[in-house]
C-alpha atoms as a PDB file:
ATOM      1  CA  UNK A   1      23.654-144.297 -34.363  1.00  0.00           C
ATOM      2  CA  UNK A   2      23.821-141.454 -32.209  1.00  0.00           C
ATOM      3  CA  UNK A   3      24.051-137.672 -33.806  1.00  0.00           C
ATOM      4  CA  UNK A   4      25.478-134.545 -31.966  1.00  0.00           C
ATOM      5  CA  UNK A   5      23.493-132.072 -30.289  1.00  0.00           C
ATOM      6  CA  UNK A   6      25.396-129.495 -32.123  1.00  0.00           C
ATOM      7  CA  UNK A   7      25.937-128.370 -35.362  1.00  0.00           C
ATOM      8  CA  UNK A   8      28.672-129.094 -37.258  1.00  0.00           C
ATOM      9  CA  UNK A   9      30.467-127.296 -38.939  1.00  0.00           C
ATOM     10  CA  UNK A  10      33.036-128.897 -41.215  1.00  0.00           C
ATOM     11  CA  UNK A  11      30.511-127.690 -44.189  1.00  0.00           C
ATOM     12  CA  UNK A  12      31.521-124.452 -43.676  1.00  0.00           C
ATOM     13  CA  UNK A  13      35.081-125.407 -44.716  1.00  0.00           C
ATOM     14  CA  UNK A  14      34.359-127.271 -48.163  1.00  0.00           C
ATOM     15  CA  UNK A  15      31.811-124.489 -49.100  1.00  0.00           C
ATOM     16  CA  UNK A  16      33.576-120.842 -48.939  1.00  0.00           C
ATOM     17  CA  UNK A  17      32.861-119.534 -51.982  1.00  0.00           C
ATOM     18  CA  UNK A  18      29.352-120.131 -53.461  1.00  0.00           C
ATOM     19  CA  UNK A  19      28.229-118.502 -56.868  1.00  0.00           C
ATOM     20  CA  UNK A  20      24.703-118.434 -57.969  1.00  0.00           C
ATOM     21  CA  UNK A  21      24.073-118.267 -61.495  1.00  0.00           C
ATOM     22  CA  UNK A  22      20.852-116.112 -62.106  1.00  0.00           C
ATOM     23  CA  UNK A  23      18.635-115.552 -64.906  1.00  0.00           C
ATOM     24  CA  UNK A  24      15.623-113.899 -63.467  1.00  0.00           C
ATOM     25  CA  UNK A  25      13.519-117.455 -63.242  1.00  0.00           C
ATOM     26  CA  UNK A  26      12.117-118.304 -59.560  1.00  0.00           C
ATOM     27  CA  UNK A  27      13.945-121.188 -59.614  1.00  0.00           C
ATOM     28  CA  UNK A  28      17.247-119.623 -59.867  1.00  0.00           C
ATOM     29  CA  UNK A  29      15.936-117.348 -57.352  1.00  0.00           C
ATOM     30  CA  UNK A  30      15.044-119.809 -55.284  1.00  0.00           C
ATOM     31  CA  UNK A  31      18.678-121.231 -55.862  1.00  0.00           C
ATOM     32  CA  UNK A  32      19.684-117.462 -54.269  1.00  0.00           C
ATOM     33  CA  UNK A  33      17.334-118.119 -51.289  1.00  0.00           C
ATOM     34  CA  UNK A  34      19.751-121.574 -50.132  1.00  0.00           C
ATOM     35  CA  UNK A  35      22.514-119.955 -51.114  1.00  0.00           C
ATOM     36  CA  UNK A  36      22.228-117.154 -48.229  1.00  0.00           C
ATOM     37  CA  UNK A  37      20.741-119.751 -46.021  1.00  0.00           C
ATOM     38  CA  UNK A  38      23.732-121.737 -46.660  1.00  0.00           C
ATOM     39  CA  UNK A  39      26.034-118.784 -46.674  1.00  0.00           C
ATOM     40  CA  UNK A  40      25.086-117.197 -43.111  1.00  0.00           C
ATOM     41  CA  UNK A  41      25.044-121.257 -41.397  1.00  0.00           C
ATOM     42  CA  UNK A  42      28.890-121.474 -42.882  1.00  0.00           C
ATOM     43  CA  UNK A  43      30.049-118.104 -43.323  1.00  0.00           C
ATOM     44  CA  UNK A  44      30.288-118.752 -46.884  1.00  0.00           C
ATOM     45  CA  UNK A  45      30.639-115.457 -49.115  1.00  0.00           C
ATOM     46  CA  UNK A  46      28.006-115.584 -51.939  1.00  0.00           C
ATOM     47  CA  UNK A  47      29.080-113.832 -55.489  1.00  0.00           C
ATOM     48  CA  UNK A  48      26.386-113.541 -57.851  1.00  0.00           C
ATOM     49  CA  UNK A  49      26.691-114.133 -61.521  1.00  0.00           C
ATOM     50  CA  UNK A  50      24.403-113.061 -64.175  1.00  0.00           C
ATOM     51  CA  UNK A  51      25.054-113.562 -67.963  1.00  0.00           C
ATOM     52  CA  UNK A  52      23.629-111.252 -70.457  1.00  0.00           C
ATOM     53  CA  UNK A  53      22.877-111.866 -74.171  1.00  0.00           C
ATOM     54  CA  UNK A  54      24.135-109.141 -76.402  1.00  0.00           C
ATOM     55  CA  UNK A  55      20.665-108.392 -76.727  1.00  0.00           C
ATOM     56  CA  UNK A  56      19.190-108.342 -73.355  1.00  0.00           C
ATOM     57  CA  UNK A  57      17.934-105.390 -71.821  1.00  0.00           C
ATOM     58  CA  UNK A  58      16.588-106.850 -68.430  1.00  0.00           C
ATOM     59  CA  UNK A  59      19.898-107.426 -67.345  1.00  0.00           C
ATOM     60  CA  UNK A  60      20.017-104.429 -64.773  1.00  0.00           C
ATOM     61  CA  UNK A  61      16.509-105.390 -63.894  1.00  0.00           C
ATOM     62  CA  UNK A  62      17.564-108.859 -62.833  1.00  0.00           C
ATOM     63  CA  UNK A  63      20.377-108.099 -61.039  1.00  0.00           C
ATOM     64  CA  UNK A  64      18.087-105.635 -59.042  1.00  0.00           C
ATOM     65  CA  UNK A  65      16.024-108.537 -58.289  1.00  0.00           C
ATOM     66  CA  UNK A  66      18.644-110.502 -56.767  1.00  0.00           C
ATOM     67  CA  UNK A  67      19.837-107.371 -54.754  1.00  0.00           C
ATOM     68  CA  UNK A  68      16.436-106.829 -53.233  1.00  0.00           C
ATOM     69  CA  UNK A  69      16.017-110.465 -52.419  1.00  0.00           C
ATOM     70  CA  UNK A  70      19.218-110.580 -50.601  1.00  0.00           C
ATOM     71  CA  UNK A  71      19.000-107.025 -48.968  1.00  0.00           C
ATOM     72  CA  UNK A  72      18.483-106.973 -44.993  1.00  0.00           C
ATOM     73  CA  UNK A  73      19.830-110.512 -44.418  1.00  0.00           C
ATOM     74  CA  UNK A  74      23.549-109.358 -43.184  1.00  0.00           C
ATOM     75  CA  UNK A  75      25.640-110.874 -45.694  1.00  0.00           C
ATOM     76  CA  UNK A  76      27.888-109.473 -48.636  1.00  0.00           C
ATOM     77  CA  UNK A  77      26.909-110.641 -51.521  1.00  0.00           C
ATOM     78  CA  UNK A  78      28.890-109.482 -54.770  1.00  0.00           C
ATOM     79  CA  UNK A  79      27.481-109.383 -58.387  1.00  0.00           C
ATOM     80  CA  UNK A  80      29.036-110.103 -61.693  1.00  0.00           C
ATOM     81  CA  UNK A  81      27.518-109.286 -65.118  1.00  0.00           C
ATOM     82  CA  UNK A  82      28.962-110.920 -67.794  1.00  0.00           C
ATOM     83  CA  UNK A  83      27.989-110.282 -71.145  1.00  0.00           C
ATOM     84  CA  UNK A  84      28.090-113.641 -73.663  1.00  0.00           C
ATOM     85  CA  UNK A  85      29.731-113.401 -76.998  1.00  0.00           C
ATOM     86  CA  UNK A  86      27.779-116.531 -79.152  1.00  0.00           C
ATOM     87  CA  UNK A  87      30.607-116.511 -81.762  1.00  0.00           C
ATOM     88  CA  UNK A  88      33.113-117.767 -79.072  1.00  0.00           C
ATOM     89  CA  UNK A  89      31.370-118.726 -76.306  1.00  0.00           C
ATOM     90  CA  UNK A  90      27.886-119.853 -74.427  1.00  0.00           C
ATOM     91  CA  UNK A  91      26.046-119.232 -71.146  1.00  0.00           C
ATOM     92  CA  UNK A  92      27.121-122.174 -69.486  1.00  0.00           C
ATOM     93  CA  UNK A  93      30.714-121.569 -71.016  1.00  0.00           C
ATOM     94  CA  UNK A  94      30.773-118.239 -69.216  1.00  0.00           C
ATOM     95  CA  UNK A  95      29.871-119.730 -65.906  1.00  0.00           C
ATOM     96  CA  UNK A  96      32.254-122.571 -66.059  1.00  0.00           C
ATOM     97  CA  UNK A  97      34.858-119.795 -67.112  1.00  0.00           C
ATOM     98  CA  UNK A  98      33.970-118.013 -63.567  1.00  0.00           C
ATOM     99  CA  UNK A  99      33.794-120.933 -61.711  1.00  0.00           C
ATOM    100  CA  UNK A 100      37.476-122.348 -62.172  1.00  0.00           C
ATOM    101  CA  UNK A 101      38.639-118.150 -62.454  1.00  0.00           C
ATOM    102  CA  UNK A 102      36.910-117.552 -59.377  1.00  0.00           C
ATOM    103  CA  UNK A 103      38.099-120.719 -57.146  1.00  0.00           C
ATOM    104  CA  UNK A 104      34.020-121.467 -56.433  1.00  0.00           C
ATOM    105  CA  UNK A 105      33.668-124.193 -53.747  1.00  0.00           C
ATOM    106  CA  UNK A 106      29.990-124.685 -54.734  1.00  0.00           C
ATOM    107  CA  UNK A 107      27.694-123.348 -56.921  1.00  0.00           C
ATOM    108  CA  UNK A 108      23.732-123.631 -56.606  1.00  0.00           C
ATOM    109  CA  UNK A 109      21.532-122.952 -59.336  1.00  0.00           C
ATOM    110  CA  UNK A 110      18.058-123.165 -60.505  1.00  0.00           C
ATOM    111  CA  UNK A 111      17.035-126.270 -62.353  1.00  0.00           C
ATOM    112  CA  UNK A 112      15.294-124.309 -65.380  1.00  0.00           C
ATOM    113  CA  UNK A 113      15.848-120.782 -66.369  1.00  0.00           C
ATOM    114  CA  UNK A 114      13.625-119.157 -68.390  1.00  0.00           C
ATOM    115  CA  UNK A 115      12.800-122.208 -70.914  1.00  0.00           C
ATOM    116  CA  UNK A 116       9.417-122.056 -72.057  1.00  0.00           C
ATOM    117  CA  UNK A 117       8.840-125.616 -71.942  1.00  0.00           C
ATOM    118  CA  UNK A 118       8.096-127.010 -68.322  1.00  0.00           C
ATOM    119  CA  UNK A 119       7.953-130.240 -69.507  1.00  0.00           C
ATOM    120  CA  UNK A 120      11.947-130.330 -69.233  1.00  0.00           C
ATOM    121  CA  UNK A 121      13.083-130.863 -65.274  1.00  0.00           C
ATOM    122  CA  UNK A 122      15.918-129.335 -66.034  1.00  0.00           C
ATOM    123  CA  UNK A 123      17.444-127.135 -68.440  1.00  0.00           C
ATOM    124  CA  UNK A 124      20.585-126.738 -71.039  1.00  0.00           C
ATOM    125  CA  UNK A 125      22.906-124.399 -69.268  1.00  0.00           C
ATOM    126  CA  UNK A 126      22.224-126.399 -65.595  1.00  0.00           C
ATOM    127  CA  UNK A 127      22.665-129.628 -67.325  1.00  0.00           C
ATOM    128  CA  UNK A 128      26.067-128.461 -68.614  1.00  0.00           C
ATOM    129  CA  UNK A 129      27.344-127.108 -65.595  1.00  0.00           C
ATOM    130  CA  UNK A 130      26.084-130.330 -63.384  1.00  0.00           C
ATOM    131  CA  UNK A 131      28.455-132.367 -66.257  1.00  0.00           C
ATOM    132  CA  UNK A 132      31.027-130.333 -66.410  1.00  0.00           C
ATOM    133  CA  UNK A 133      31.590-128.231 -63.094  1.00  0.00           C
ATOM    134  CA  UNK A 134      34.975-129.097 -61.612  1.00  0.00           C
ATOM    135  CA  UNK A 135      33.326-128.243 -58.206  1.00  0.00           C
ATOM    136  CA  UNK A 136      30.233-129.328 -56.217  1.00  0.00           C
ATOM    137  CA  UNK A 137      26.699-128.150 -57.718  1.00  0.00           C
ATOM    138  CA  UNK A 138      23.350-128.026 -56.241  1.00  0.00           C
ATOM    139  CA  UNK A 139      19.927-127.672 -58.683  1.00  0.00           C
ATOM    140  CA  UNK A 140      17.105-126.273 -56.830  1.00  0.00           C
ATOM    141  CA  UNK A 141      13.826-126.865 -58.743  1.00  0.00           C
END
């Protein structure tokens, strides 16, 4: 089997919109890293979700992460902040919520957010998306 000399690009057809879940962990990070890769190969446009518990004040400091990391490479990237009610709703809830709202083509997340055990490959809000995500999903580790 012979492959082309070029690149092709039918990807950049099934893979539009991306959204990247983000918690602040490196490996949902990380997840932002191959989503820009991905994004400027395909001309994908990236949206960036982060969902905050009532509680959390490091929201604005995450999302400030993800803006620096993604600053300089020539690509709009747009952010979301959603803040989780736990009488109604869960992380992963909100993201599947955005991801059949927003008409995602893909989403790429981290395999574990901020779970303190690392003895778990991957974590409770990936594994529910991976199951239940009516769209493609990548799990960078």
């Amino acid at each position: 089997m012979t492959y082309p000399l070029e690149p092709s690009y039918e990807l950049g057809f099934r893979f539009r919109k991306i959204l990247v879940p983000i918690d602040g962990s490196e490996s949902s990070l990380k997840a932002l890293d191959l989503a820009v890769d991905l994004a400027k190969r395909y001309g994908s446009k990236i949206t960036v979700i982060h969902v905050k518990t009532p509680s959390s004040k490091l929201s604005k400091n995450i999302l400030d992460k993800a803006r620096r990391r993604v600053e300089n490479k020539g690509l709009p990237v747009s952010f979301k902040e959603v803040e989780v009610d736990y009488n109604t709703s869960s992380i992963s809830k909100e993201i599947l919520d955005e991801i059949i709202d927003g008409g995602y083509d893909l989403v790429v997340l981290g395999a574990r957010g901020m779970t303190v055990s690392e003895e778990l490959n991957i974590g409770s809000v990936a594994t529910s998306v991976v199951l239940n995500a009516p769209t493609t999903v990548i799990v960078v580790r």
